[in-house]
PDB file of N, CA and C in Angstrom:
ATOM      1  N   UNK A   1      23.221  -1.966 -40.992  1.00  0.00           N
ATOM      2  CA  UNK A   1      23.346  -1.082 -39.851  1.00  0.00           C
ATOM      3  C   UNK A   1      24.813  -1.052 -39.444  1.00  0.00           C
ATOM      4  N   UNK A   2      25.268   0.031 -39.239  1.00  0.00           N
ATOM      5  CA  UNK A   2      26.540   0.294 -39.237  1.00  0.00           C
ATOM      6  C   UNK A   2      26.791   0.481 -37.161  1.00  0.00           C
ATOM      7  N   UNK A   3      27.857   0.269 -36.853  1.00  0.00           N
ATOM      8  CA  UNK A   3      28.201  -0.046 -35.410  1.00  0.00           C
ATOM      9  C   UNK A   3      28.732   1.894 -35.095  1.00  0.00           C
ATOM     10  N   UNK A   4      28.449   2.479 -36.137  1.00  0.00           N
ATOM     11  CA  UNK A   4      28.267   4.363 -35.348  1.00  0.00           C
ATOM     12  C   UNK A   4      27.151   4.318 -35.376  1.00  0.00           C
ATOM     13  N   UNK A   5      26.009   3.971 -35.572  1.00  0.00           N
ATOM     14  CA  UNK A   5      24.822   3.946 -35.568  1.00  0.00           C
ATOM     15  C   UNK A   5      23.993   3.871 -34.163  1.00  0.00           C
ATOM     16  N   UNK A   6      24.988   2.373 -33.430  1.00  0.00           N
ATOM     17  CA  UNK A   6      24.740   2.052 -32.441  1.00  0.00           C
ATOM     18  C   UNK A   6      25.450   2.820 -31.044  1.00  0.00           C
ATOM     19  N   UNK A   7      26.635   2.952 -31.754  1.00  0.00           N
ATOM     20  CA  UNK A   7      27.526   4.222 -30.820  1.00  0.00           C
ATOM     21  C   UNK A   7      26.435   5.304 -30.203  1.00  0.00           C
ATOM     22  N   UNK A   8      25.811   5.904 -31.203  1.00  0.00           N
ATOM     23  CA  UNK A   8      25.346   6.997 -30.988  1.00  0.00           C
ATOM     24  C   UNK A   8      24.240   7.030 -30.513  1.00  0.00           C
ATOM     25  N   UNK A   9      23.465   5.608 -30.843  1.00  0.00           N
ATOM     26  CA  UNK A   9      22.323   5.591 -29.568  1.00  0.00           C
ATOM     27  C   UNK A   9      22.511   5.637 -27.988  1.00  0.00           C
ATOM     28  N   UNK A  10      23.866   4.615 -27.719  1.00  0.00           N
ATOM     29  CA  UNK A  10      24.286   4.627 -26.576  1.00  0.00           C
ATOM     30  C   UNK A  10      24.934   6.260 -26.008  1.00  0.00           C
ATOM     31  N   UNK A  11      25.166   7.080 -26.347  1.00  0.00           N
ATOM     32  CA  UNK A  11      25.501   8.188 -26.131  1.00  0.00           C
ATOM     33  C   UNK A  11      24.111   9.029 -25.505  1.00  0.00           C
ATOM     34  N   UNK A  12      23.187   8.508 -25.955  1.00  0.00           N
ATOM     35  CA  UNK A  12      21.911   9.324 -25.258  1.00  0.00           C
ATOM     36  C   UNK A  12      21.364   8.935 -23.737  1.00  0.00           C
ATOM     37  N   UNK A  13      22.270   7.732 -23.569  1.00  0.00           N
ATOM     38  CA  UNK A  13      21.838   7.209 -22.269  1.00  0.00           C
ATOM     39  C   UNK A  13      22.766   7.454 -20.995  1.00  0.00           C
ATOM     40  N   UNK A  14      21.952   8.174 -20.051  1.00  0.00           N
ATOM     41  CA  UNK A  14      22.372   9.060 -19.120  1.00  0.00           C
ATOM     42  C   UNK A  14      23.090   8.010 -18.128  1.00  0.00           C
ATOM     43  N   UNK A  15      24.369   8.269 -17.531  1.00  0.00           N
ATOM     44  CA  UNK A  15      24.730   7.104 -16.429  1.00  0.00           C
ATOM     45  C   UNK A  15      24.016   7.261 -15.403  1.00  0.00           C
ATOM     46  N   UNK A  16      23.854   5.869 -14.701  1.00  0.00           N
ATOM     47  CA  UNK A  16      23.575   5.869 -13.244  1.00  0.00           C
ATOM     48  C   UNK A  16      23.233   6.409 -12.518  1.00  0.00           C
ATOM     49  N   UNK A  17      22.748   7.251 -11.410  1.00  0.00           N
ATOM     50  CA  UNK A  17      23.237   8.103 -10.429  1.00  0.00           C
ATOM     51  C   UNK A  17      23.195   6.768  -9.214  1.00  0.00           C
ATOM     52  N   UNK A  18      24.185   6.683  -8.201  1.00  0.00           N
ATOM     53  CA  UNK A  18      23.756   5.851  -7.244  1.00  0.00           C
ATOM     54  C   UNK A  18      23.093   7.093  -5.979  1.00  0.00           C
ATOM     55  N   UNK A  19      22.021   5.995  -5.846  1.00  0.00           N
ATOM     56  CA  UNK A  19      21.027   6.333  -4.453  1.00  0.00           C
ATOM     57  C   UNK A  19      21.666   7.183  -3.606  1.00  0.00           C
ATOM     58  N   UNK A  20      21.061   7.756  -2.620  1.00  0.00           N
ATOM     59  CA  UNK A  20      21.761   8.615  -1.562  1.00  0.00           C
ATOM     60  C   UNK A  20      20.938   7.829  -0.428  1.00  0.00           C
ATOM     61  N   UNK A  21      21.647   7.678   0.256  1.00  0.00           N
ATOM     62  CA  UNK A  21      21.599   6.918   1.580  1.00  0.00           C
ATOM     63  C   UNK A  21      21.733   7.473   2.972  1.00  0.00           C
ATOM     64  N   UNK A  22      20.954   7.754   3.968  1.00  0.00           N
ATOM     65  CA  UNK A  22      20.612   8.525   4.855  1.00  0.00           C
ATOM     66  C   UNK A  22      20.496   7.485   5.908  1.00  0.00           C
ATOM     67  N   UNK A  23      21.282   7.846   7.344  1.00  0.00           N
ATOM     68  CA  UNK A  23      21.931   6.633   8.399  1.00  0.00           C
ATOM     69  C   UNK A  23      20.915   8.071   9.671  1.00  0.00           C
ATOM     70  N   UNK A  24      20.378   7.889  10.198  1.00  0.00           N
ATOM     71  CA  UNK A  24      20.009   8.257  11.368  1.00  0.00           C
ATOM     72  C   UNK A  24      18.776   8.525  12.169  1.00  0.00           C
ATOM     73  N   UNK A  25      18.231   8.874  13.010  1.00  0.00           N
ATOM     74  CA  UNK A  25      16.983   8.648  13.888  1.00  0.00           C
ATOM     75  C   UNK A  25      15.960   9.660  12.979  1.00  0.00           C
ATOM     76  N   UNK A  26      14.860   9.034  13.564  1.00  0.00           N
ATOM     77  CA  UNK A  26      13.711   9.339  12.745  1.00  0.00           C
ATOM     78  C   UNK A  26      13.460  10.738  12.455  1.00  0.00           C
ATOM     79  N   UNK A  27      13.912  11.442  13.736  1.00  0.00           N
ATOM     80  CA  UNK A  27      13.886  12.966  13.677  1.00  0.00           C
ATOM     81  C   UNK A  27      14.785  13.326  12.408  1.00  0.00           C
ATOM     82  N   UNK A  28      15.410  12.695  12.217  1.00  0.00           N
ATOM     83  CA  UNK A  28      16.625  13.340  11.122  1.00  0.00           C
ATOM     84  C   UNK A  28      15.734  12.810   9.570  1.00  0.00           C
ATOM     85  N   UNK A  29      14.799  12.133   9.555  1.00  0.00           N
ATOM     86  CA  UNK A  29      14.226  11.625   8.213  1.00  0.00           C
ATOM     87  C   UNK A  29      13.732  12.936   7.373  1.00  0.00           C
ATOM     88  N   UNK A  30      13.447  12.828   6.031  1.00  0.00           N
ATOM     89  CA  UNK A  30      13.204  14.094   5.494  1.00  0.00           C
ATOM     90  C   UNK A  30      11.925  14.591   5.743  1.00  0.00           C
ATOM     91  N   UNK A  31      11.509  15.459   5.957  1.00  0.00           N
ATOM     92  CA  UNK A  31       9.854  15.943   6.239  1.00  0.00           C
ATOM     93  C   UNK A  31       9.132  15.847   4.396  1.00  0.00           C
ATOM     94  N   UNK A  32       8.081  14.822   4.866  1.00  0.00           N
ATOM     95  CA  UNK A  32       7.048  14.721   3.385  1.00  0.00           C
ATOM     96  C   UNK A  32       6.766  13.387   3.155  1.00  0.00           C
ATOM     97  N   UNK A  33       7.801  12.579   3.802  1.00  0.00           N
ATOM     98  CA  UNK A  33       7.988  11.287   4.060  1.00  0.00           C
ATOM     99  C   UNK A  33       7.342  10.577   4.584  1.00  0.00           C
ATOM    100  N   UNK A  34       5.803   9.459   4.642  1.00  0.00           N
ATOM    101  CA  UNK A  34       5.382   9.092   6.132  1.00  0.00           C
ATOM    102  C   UNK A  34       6.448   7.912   6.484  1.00  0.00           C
ATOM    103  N   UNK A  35       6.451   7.490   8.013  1.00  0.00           N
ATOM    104  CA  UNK A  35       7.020   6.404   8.621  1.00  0.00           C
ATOM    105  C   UNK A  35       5.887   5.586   8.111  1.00  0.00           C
ATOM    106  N   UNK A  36       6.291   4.002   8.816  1.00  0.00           N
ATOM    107  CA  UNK A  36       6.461   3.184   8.477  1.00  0.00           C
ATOM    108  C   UNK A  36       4.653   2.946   9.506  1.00  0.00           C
ATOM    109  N   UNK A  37       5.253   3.406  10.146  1.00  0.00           N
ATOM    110  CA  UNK A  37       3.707   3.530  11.327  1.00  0.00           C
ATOM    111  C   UNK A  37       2.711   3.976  10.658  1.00  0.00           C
ATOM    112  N   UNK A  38       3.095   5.573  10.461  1.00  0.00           N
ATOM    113  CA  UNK A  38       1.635   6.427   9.691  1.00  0.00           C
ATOM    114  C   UNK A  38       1.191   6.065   8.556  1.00  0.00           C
ATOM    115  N   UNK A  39       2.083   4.843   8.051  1.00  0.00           N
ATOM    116  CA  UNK A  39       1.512   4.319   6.496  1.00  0.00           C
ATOM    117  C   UNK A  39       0.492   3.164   6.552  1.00  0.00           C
ATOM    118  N   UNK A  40       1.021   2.489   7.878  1.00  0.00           N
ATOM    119  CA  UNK A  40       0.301   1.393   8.324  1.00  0.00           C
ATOM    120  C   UNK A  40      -1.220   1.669   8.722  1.00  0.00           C
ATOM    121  N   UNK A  41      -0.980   3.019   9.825  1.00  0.00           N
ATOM    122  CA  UNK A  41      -2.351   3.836  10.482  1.00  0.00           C
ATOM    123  C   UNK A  41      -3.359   4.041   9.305  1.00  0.00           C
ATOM    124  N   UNK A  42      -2.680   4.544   8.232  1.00  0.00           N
ATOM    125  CA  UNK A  42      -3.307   5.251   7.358  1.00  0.00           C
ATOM    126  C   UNK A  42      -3.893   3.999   6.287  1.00  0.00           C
ATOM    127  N   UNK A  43      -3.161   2.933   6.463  1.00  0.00           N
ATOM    128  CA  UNK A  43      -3.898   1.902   5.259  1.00  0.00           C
ATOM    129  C   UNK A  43      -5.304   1.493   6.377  1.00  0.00           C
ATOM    130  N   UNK A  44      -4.886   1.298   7.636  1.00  0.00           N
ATOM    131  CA  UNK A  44      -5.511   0.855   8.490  1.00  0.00           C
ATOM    132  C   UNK A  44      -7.076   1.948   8.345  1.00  0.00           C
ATOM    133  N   UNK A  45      -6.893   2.747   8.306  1.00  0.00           N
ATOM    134  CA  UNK A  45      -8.190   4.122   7.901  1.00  0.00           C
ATOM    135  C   UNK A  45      -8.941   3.722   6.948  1.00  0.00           C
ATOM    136  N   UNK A  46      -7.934   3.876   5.824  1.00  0.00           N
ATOM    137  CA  UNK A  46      -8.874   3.176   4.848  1.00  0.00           C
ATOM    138  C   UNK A  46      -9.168   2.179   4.432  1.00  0.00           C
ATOM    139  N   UNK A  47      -9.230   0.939   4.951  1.00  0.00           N
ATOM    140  CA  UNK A  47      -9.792  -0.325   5.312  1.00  0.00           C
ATOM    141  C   UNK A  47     -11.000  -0.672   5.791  1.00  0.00           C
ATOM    142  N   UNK A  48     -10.745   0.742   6.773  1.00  0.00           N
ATOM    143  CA  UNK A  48     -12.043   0.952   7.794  1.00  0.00           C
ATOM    144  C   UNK A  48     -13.086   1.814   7.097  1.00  0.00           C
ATOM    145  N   UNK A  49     -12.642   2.722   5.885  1.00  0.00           N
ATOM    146  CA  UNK A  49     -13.141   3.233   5.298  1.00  0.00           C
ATOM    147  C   UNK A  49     -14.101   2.800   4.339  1.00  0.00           C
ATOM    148  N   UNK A  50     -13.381   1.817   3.793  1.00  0.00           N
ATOM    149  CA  UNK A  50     -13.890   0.583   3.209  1.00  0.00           C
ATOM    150  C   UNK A  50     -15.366  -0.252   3.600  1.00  0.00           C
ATOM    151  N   UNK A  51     -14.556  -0.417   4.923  1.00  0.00           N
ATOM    152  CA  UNK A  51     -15.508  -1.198   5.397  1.00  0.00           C
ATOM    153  C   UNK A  51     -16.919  -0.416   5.730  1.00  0.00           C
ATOM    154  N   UNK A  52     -17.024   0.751   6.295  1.00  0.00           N
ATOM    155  CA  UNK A  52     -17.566   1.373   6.782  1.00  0.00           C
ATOM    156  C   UNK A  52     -18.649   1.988   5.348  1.00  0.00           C
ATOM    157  N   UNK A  53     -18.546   2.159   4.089  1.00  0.00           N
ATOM    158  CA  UNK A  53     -18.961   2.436   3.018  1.00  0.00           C
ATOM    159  C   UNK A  53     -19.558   0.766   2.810  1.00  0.00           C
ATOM    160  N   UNK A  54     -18.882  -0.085   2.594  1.00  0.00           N
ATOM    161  CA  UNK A  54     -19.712  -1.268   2.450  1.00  0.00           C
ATOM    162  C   UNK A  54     -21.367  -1.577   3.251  1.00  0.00           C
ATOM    163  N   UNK A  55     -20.947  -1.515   4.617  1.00  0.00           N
ATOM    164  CA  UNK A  55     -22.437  -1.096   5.569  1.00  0.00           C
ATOM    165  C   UNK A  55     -23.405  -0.336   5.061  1.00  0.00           C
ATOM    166  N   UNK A  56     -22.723   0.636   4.638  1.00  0.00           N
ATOM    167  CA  UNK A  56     -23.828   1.797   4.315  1.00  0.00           C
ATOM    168  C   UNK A  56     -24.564   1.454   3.248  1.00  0.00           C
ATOM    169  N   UNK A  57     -23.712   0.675   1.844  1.00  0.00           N
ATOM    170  CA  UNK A  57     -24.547   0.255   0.904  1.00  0.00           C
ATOM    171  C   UNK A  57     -24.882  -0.786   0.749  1.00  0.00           C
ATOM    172  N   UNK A  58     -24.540  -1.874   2.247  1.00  0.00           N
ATOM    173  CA  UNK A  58     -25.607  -2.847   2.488  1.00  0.00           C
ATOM    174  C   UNK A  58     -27.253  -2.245   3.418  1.00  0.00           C
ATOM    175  N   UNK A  59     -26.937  -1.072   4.102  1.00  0.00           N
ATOM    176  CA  UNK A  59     -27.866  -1.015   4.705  1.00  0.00           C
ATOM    177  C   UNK A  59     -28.858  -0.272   3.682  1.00  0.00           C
ATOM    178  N   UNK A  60     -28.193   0.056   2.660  1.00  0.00           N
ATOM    179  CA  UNK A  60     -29.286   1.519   1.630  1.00  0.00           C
ATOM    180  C   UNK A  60     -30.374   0.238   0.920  1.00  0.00           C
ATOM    181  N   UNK A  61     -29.461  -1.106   0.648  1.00  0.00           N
ATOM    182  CA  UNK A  61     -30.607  -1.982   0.014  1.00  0.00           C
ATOM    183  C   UNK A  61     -31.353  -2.502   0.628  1.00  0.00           C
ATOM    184  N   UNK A  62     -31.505  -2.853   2.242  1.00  0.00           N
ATOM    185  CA  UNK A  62     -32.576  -3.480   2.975  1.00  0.00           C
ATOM    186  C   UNK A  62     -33.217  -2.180   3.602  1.00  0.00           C
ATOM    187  N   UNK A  63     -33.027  -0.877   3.345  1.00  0.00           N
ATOM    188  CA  UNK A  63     -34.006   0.031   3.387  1.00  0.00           C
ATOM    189  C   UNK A  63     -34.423   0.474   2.206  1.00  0.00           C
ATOM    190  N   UNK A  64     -33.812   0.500   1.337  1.00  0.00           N
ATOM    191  CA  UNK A  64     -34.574   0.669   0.071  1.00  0.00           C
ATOM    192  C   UNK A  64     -34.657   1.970  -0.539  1.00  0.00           C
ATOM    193  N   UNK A  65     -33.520   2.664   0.256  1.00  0.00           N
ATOM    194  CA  UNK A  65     -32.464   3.930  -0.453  1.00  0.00           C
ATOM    195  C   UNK A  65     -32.649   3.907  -2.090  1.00  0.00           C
ATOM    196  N   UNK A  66     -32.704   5.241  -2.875  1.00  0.00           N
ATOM    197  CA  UNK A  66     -32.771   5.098  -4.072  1.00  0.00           C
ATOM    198  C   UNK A  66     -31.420   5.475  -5.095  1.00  0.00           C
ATOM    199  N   UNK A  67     -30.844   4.786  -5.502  1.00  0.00           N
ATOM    200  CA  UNK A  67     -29.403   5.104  -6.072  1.00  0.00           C
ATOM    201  C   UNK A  67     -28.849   3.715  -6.196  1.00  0.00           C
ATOM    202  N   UNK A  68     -29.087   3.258  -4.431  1.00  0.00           N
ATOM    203  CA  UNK A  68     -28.151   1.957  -4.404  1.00  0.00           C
ATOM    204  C   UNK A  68     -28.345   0.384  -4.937  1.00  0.00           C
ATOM    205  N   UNK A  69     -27.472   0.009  -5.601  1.00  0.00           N
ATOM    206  CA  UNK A  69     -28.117  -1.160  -6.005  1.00  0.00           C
ATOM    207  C   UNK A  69     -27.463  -2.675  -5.828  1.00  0.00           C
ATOM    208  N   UNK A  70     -27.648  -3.506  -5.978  1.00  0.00           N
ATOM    209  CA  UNK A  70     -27.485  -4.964  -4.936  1.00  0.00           C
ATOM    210  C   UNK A  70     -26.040  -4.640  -5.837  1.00  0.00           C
ATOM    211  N   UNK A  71     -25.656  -4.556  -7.019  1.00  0.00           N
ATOM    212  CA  UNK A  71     -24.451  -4.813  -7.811  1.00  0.00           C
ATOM    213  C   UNK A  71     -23.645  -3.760  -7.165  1.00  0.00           C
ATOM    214  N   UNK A  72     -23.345  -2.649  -7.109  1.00  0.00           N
ATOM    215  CA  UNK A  72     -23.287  -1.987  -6.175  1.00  0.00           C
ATOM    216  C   UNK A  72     -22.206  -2.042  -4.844  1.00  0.00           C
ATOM    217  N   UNK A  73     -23.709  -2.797  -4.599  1.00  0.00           N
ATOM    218  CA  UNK A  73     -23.218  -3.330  -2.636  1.00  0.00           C
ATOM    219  C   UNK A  73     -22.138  -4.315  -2.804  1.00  0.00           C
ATOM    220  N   UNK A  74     -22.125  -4.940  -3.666  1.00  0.00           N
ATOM    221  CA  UNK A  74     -21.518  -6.690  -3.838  1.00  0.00           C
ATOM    222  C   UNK A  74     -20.109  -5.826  -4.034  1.00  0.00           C
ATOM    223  N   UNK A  75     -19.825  -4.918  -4.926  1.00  0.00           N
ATOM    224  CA  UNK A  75     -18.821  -4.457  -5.780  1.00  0.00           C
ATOM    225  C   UNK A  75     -17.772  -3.579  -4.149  1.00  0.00           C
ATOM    226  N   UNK A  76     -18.596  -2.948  -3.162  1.00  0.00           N
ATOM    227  CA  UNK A  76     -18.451  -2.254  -2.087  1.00  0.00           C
ATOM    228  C   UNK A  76     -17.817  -3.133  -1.359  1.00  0.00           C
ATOM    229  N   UNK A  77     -18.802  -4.399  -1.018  1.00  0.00           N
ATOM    230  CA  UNK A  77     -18.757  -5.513  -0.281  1.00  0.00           C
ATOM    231  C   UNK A  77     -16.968  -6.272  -0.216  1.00  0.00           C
ATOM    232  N   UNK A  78     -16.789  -6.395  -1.698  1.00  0.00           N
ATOM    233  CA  UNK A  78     -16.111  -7.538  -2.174  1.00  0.00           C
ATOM    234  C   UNK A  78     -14.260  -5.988  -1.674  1.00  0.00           C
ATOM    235  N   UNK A  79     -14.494  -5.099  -2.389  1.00  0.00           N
ATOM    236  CA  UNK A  79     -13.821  -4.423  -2.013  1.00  0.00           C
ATOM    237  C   UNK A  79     -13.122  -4.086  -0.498  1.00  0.00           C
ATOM    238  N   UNK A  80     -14.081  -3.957   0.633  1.00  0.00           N
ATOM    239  CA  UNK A  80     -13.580  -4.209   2.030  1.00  0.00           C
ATOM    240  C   UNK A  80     -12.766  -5.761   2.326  1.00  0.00           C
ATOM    241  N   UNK A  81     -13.471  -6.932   1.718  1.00  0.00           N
ATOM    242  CA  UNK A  81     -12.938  -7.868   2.062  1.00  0.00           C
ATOM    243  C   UNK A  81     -11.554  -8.040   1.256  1.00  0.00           C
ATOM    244  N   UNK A  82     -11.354  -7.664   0.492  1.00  0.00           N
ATOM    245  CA  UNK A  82     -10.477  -8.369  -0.017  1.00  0.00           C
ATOM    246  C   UNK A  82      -9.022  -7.140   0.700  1.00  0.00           C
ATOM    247  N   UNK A  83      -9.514  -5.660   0.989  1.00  0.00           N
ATOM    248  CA  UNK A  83      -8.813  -4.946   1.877  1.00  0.00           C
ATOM    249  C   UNK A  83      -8.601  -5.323   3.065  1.00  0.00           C
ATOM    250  N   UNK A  84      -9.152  -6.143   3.767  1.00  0.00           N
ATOM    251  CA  UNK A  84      -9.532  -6.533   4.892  1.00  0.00           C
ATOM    252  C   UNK A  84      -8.361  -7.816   5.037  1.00  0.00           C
ATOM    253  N   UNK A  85      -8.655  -8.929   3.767  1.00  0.00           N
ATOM    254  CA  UNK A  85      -7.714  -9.533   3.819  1.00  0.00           C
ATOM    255  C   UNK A  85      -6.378  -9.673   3.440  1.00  0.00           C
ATOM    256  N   UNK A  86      -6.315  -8.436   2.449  1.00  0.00           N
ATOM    257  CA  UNK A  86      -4.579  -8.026   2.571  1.00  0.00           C
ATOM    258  C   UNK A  86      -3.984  -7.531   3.818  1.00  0.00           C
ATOM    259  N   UNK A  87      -4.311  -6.155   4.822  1.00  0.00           N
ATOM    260  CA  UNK A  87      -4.661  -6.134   5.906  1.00  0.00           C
ATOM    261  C   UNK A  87      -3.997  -7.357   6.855  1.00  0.00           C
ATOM    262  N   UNK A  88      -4.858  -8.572   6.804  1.00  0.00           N
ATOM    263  CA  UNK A  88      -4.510  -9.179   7.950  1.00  0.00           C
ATOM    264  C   UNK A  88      -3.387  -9.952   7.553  1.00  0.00           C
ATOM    265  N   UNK A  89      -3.187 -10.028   6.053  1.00  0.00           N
ATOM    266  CA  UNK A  89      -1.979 -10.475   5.667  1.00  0.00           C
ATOM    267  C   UNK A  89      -0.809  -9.729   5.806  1.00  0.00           C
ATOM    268  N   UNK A  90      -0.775  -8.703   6.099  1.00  0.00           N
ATOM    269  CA  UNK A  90       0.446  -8.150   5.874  1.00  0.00           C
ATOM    270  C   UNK A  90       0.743  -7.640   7.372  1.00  0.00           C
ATOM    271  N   UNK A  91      -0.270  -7.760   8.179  1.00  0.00           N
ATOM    272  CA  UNK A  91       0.047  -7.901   9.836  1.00  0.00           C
ATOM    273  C   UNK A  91       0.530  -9.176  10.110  1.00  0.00           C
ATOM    274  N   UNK A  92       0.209 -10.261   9.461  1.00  0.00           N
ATOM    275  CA  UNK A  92       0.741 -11.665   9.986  1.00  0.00           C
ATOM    276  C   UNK A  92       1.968 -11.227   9.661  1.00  0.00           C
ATOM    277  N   UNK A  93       2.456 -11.073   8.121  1.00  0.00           N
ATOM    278  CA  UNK A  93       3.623 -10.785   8.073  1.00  0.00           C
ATOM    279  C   UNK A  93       4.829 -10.284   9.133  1.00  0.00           C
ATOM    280  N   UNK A  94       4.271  -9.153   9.342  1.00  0.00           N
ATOM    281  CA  UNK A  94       4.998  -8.456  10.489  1.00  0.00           C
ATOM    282  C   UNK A  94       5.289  -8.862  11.343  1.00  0.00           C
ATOM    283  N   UNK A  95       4.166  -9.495  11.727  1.00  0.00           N
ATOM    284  CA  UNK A  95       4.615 -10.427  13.413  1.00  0.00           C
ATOM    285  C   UNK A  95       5.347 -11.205  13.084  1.00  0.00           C
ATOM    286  N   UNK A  96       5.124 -12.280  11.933  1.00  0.00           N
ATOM    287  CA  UNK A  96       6.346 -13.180  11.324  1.00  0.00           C
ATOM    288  C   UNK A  96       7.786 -12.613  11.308  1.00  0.00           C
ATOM    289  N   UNK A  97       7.999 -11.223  11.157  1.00  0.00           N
ATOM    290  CA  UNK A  97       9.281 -10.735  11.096  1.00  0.00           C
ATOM    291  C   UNK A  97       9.545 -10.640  12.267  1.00  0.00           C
ATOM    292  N   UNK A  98       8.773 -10.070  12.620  1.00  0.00           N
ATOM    293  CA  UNK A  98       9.297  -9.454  14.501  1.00  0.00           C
ATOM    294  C   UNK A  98       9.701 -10.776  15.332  1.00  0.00           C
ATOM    295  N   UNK A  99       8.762 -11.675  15.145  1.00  0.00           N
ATOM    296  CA  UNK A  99       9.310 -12.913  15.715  1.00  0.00           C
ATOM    297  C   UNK A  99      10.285 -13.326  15.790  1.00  0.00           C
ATOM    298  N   UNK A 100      11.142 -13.625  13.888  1.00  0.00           N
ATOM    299  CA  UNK A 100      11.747 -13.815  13.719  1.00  0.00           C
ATOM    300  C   UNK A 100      12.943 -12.755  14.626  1.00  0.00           C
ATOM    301  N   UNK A 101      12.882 -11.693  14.272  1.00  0.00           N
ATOM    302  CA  UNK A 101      14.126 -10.903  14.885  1.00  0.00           C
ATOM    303  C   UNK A 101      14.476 -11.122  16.327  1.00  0.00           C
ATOM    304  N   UNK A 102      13.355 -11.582  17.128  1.00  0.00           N
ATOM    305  CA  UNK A 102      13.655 -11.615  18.932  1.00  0.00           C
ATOM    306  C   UNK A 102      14.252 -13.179  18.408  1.00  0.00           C
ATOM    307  N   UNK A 103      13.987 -13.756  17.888  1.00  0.00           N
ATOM    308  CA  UNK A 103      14.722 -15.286  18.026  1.00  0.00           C
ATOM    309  C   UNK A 103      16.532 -15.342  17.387  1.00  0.00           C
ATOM    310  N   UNK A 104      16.530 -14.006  16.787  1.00  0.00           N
ATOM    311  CA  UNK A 104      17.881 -13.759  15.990  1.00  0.00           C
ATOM    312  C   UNK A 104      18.738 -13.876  17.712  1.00  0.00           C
ATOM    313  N   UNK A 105      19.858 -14.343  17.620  1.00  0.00           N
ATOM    314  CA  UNK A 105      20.879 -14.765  18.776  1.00  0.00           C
ATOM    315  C   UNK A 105      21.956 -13.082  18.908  1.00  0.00           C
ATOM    316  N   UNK A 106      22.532 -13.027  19.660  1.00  0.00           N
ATOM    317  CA  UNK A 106      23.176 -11.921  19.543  1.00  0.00           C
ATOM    318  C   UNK A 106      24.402 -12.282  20.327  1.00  0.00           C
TER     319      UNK A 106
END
């Protein structure tokens, strides 16, 4: 293998672009974008969504709904919780930060 060989692979590779970086209030953010809030609201929905579908296909097997089945429910079940407990993990988080920042000295 000859070292023009390798030249010329490297020639296909496009440089860099560096990031573009945007400094100002929320109003000025780009529209299409959610904040940081409506992403939270919105995981928060479907958590609840979650949860709220789990009920239903716990309640379809102690009535005896036809479709639903115990594997099913478990699969529904296991799904809310484990949403449920990322969820409260990633709210501890937050407060962990926020904490942290009021204790930052100024």
């Amino acid at each position: 293998m000859s070292i023009d060989s390798i030249k010329f692979g490297l020639q296909q590779i496009a440089p860099i672009q560096k990031p573009q970086v945007t400094v100002g209030t929320p109003e000025s953010a780009p529209t299409g974008k959610a904040s940081f809030g409506e992403m939270f609201g919105n995981a928060i929905k479907e958590v609840d969504k979650l949860q709220t579908e789990a009920d239903k296909q716990i309640e379809g097997i102690t009535t005896g709904k036809d479709g639903i089945t115990p594997h099913g429910a478990m699969i529904a079940l296991e799904k809310a919780d484990i949403a449920f407990q990322l969820m409260t993990t990633i709210r501890t988080k937050i407060i962990t930060a926020y904490q942290e920042v009021l204790r930052t000295q100024v």
